[in-house]
C-alpha atoms as a PDB file:
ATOM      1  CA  UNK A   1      22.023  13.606  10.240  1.00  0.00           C
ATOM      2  CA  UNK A   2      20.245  10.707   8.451  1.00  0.00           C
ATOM      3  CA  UNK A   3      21.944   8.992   5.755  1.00  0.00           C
ATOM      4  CA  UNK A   4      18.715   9.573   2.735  1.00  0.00           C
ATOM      5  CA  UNK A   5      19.356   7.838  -0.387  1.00  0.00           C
ATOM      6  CA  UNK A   6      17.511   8.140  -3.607  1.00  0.00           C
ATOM      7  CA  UNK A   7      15.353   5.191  -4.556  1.00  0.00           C
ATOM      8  CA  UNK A   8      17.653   4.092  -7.210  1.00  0.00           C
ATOM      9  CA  UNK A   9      19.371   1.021  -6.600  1.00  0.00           C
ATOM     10  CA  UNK A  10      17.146  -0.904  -5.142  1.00  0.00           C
ATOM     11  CA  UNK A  11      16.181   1.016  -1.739  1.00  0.00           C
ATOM     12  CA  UNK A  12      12.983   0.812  -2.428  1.00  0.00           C
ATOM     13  CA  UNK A  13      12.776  -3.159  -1.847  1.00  0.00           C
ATOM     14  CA  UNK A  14      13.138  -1.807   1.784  1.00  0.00           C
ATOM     15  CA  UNK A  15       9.780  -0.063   1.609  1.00  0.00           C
ATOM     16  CA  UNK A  16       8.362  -3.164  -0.113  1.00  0.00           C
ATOM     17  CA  UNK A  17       9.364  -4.985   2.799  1.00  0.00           C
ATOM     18  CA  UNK A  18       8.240  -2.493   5.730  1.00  0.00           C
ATOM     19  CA  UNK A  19       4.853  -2.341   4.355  1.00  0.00           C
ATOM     20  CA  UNK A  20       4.503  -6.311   4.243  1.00  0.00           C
ATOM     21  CA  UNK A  21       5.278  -5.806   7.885  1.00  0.00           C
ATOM     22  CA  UNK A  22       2.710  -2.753   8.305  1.00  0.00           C
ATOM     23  CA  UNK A  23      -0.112  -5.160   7.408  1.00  0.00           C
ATOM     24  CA  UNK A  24       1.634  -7.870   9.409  1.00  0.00           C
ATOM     25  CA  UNK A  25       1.658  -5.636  12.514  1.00  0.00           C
ATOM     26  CA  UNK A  26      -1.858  -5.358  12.569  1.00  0.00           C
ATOM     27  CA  UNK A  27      -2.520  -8.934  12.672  1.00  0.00           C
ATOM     28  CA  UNK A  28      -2.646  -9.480   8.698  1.00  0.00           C
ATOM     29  CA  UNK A  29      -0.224 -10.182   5.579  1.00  0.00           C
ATOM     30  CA  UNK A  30       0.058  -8.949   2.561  1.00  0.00           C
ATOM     31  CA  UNK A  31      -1.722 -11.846   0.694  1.00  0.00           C
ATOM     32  CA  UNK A  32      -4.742 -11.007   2.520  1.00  0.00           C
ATOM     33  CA  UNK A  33      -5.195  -9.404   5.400  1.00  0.00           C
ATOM     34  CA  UNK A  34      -9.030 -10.099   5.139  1.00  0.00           C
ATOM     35  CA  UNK A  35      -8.079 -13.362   5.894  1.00  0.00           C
ATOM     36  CA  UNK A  36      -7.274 -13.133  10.058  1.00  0.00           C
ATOM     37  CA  UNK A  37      -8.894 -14.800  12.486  1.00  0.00           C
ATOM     38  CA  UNK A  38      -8.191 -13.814  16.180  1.00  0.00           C
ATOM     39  CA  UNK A  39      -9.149 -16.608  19.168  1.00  0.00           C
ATOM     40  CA  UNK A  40     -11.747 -15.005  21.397  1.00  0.00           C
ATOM     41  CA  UNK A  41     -13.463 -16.111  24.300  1.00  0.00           C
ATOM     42  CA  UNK A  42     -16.964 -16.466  25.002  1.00  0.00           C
ATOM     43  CA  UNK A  43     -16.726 -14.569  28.813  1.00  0.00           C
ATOM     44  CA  UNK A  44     -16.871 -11.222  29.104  1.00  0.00           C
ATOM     45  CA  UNK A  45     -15.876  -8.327  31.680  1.00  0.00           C
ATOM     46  CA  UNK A  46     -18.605  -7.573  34.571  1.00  0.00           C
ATOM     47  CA  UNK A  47     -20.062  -3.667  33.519  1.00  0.00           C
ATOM     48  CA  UNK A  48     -17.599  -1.149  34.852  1.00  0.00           C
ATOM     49  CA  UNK A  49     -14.795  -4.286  35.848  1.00  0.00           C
ATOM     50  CA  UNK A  50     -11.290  -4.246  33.999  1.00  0.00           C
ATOM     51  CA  UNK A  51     -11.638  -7.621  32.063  1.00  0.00           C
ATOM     52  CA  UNK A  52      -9.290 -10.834  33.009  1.00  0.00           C
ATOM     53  CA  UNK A  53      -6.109 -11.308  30.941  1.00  0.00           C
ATOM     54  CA  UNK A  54      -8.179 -13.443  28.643  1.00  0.00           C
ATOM     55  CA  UNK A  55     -11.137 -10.838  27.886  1.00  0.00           C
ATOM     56  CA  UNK A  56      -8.285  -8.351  27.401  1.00  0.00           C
ATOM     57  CA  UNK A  57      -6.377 -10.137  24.986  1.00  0.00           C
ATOM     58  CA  UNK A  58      -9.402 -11.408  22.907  1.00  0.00           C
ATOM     59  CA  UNK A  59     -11.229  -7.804  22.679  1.00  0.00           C
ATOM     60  CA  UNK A  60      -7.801  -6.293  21.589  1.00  0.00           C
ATOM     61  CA  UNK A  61      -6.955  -9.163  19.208  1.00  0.00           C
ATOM     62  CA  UNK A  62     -10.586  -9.273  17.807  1.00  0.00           C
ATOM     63  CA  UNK A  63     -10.418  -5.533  17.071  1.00  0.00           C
ATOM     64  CA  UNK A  64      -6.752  -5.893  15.675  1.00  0.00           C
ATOM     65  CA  UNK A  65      -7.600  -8.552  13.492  1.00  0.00           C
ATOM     66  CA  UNK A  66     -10.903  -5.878  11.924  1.00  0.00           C
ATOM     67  CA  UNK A  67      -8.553  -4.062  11.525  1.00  0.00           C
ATOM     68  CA  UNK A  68      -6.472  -6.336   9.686  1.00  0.00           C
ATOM     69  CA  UNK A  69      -9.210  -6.789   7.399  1.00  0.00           C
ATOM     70  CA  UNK A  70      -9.144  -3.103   5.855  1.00  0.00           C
ATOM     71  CA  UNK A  71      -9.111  -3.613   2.337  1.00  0.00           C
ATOM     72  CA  UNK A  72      -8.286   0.144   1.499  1.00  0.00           C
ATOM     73  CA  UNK A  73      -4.661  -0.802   3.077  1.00  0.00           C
ATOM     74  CA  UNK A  74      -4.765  -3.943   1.612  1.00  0.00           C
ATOM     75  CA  UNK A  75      -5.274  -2.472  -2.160  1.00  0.00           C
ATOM     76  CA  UNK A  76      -2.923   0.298  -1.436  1.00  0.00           C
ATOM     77  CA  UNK A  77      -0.351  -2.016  -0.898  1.00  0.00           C
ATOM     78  CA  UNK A  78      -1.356  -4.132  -4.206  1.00  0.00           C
ATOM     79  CA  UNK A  79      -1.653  -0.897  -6.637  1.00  0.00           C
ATOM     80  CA  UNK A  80       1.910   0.152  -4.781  1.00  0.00           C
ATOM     81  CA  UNK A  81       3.664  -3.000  -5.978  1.00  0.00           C
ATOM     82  CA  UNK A  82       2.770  -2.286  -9.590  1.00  0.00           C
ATOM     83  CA  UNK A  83       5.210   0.267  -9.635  1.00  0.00           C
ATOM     84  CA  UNK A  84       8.494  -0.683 -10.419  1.00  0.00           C
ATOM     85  CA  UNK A  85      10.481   1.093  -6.710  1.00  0.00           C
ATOM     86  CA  UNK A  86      12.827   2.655  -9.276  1.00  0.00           C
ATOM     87  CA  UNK A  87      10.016   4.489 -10.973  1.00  0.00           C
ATOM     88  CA  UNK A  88      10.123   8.353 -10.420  1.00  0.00           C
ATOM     89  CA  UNK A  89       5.958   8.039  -9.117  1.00  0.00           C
ATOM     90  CA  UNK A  90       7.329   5.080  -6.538  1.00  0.00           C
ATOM     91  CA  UNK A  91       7.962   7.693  -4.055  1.00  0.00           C
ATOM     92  CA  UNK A  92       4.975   9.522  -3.784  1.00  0.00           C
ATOM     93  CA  UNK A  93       2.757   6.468  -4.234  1.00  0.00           C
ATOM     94  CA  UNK A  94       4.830   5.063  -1.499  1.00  0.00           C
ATOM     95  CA  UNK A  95       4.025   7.848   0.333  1.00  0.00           C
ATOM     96  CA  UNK A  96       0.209   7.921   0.275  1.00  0.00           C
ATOM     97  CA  UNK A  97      -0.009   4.677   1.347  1.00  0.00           C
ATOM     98  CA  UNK A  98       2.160   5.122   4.073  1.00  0.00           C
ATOM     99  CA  UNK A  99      -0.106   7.867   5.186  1.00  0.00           C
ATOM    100  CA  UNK A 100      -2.907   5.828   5.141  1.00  0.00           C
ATOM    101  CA  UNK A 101      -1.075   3.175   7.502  1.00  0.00           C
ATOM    102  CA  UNK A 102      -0.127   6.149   9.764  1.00  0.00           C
ATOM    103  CA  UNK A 103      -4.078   6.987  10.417  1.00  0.00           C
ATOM    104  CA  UNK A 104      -4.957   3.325  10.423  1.00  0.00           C
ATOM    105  CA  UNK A 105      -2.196   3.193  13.134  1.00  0.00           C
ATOM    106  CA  UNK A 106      -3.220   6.323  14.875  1.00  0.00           C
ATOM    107  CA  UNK A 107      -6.691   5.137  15.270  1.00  0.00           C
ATOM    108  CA  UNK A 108      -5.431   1.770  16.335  1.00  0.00           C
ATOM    109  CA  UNK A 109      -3.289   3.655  19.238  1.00  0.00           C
ATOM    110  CA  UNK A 110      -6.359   5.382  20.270  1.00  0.00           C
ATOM    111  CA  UNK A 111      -8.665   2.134  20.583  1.00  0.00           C
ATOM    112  CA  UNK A 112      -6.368  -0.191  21.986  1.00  0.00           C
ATOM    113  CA  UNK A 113      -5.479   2.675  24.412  1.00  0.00           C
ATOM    114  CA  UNK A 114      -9.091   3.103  25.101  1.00  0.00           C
ATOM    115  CA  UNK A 115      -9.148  -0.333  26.532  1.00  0.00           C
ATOM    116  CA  UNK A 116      -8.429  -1.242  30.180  1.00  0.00           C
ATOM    117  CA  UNK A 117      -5.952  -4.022  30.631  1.00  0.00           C
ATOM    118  CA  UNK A 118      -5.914  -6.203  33.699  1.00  0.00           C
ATOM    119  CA  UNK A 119      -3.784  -4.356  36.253  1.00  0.00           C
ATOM    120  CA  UNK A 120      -1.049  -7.244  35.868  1.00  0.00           C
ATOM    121  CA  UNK A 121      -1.071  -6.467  32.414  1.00  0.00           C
ATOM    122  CA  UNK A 122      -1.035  -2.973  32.668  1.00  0.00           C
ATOM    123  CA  UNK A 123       2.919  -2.180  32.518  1.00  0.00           C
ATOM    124  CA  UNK A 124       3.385  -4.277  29.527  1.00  0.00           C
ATOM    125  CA  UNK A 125       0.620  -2.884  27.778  1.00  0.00           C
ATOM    126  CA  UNK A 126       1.761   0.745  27.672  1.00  0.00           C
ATOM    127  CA  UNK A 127       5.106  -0.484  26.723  1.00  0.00           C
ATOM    128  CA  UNK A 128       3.231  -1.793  23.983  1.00  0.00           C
ATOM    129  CA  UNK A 129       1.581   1.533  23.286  1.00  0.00           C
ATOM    130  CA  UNK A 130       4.412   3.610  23.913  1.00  0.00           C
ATOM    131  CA  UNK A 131       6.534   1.317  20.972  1.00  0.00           C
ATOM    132  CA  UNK A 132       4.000   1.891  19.047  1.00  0.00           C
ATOM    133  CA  UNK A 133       3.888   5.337  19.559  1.00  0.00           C
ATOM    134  CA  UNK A 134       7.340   5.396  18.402  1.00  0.00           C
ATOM    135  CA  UNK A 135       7.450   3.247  15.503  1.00  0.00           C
ATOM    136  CA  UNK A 136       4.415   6.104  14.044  1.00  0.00           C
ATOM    137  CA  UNK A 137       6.962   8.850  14.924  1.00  0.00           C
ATOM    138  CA  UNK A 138       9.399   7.170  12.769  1.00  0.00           C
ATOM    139  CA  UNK A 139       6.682   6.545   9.977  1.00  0.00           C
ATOM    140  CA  UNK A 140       6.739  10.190  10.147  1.00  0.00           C
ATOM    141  CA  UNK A 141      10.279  10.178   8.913  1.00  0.00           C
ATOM    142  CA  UNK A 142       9.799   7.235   6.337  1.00  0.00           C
ATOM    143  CA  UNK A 143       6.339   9.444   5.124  1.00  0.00           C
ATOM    144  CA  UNK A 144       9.123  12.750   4.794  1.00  0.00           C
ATOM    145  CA  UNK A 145      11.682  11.620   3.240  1.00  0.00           C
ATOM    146  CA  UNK A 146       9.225  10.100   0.973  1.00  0.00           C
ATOM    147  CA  UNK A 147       7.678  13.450  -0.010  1.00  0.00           C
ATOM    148  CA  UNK A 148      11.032  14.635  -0.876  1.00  0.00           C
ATOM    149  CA  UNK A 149      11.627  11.570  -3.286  1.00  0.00           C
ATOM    150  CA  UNK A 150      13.578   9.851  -0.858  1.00  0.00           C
ATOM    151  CA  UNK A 151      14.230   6.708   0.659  1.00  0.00           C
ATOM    152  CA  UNK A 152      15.843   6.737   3.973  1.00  0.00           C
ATOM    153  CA  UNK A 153      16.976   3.589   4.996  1.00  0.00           C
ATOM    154  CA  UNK A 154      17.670   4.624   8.172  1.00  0.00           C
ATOM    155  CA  UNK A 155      14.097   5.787   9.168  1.00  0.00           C
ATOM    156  CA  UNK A 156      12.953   2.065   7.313  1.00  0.00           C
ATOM    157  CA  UNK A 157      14.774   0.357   9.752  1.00  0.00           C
ATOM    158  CA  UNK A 158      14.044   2.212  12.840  1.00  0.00           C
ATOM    159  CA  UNK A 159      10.551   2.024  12.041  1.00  0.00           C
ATOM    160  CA  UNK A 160      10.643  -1.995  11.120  1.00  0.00           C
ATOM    161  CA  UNK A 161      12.913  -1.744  14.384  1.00  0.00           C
ATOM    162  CA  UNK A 162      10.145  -0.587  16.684  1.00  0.00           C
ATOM    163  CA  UNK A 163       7.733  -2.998  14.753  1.00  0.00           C
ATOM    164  CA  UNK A 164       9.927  -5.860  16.107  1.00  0.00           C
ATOM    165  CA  UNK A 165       9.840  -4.763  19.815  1.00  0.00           C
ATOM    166  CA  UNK A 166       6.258  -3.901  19.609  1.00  0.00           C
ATOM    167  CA  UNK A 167       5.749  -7.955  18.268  1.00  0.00           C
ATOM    168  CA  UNK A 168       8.346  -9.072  21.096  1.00  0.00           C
ATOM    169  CA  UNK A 169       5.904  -7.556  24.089  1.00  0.00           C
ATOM    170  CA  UNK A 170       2.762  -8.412  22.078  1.00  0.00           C
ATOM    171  CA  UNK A 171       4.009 -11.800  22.523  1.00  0.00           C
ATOM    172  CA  UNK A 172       4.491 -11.686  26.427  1.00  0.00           C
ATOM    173  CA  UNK A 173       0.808  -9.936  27.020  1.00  0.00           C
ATOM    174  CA  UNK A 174      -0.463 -12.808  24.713  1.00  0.00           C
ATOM    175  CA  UNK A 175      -1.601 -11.578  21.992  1.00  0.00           C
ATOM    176  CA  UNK A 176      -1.900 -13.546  18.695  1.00  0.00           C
ATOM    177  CA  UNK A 177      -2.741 -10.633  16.595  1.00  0.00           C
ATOM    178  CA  UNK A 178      -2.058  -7.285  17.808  1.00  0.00           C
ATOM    179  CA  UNK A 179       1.319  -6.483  17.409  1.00  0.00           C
ATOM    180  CA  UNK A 180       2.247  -9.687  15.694  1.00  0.00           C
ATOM    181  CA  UNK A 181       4.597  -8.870  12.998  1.00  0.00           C
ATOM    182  CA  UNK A 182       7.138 -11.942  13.014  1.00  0.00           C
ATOM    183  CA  UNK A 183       9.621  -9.454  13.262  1.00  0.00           C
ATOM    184  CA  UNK A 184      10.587  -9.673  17.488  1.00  0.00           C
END
């Protein structure tokens, strides 16, 4: 059973810190993730050809970092930091935005699994994915135990846990955006 403690005491500077990450993972911060730039090439993939490891990298990076740039999840984050994490409404606020970086992330899975790697890439890429995959099922814990008025420390960490070995193959595909977090 997860240990779930109450927001009291300071758990909720945990949260704080997993949703600097959030916007981090997606190739922002939390000071604006409007802000990132991704390096993209000029060349792109012949019509119906799986793209070089450069193409690759530079669609998914260019898409990660418009992503980045979503100022609903970057105003979330602001309003969320108004309220003081021992506040009884620091839960559920906590909550909704947490939601909204789940669909952000879902749709992210989707397009970035949409795209065709470079066969040498391929393994590393549905790593990638299938992290990813895992650090949203543990958002789904973070998002529950928020709904109850909960912090669970445990799920935090998993979840900032997955973030980290998402960043750590990011950074062997070659990505300078996608999957970036600082955290691998």
């Amino acid at each position: 059973m997860r240990n779930v403690c109450n927001t009291s005491g300071g758990r909720g500077a945990a949260l704080i810190a997993a949703l600097v990450v959030v916007l981090s993972a997606c190739g922002g911060s939390d000071e604006g993730a409007a802000t990132a730039t991704a390096t993209t090439t000029t060349t792109t993939a012949t019509e119906g050809s799986a793209p070089n490891r450069a193409e690759y990298v530079a669609e998914a990076d260019a898409y990660c970092t418009r992503t980045a740039a979503n100022t609903e999840l970057t105003e979330s984050l602001a309003e969320l930091r108004k309220i003081p994490e021992t506040s009884p409404e620091f839960p559920e606020r906590a909550a909704v935005h947490f939601r909204l970086v789940r669909d952000v992330a879902l749709d992210a899975r989707e397009e970035l699994g949409a795209m065709e790697p470079p066969d040498a890439l391929r393994p590393r890429v549905e790593d990638f994915l299938g992290i990813n995959d895992e650090a949203i099922e543990e958002l789904d814990g973070v998002i529950a135990a928020l709904e109850r008025g909960e912090t669970s420390s445990d799920s935090v960490n998993a979840y900032v846990g997955k973030l980290g070995e998402a960043d750590r193959i990011a950074e062997a595909i070659g990505f300078e955006v996608c999957g970036r977090t600082g955290q691998g």
